[in-house]
Protein backbone atom coordinates (compact mmCIF):
# COMPACT_ATOMS: atom_id res chain seq x y z
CA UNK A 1 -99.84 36.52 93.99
CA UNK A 2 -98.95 33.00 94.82
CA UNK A 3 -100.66 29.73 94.10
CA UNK A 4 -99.98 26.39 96.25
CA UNK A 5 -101.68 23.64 95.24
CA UNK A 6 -102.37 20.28 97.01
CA UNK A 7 -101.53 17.23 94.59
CA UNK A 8 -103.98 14.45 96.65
CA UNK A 9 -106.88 16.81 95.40
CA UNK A 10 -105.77 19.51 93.07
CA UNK A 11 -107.49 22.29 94.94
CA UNK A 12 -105.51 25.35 94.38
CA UNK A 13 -104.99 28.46 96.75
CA UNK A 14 -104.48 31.78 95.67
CA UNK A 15 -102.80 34.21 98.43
CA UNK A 16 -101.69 38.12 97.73
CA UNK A 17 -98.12 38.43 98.73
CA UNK A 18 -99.29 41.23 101.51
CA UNK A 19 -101.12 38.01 103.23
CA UNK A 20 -97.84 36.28 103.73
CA UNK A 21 -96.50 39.43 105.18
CA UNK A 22 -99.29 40.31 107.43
CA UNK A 23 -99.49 36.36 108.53
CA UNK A 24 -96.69 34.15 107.87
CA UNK A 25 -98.20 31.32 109.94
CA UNK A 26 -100.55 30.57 106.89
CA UNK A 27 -97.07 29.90 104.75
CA UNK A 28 -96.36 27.17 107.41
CA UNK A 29 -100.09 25.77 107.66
CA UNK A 30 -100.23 25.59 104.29
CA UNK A 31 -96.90 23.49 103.80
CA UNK A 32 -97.98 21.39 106.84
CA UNK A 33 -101.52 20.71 104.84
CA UNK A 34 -99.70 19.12 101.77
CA UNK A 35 -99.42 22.39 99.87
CA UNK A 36 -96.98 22.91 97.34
CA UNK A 37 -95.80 25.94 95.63
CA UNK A 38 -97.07 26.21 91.59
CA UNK A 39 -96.41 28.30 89.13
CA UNK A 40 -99.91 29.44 87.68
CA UNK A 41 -103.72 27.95 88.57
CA UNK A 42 -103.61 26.48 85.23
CA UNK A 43 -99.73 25.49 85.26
CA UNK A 44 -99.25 22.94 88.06
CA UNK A 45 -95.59 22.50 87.30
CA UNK A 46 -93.31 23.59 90.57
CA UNK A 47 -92.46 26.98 91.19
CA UNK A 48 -89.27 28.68 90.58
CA UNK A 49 -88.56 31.98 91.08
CA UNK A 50 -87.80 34.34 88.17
CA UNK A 51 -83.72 34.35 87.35
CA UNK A 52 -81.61 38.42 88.39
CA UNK A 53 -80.19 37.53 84.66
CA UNK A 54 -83.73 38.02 82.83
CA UNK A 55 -84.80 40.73 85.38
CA UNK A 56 -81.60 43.15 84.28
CA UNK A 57 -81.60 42.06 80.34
CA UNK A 58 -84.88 43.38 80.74
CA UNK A 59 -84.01 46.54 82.46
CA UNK A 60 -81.70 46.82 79.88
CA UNK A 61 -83.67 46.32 77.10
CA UNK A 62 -86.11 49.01 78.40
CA UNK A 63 -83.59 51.56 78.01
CA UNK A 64 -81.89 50.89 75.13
CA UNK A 65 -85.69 51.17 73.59
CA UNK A 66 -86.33 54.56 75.15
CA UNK A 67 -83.56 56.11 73.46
């Protein structure tokens, strides 16, 4: 899921990631319109995408758990 946001009014857009995939002309529309990229409907701050370091401490975390 990805939410883009237009500052001027503060309407917010949710999209499914398969959207982007099955039409990636709404990604440049959207940017075109004003849209930017947030993190959450209800956290307007920028996105950023999730760090590789969290995703494997996770991973690891996971296992050391199972055992």
């Amino acid at each position: 899921m990805q939410y883009w946001k237009r500052p001027n009014s503060g309407k917010v857009e949710r999209l499914d990631d398969d959207t982007f995939k099955k039409h990636p002309e709404k990604l440049t529309r959207l940017e075109e319109r004003g849209y930017e990229r947030v993190m959450d409907e209800s956290d307007s701050s920028p996105y950023k995408a999730p760090s590789t370091a969290k995703k494997a401490v996770k991973k690891i975390t996971k296992k050391l758990n199972k055992k």
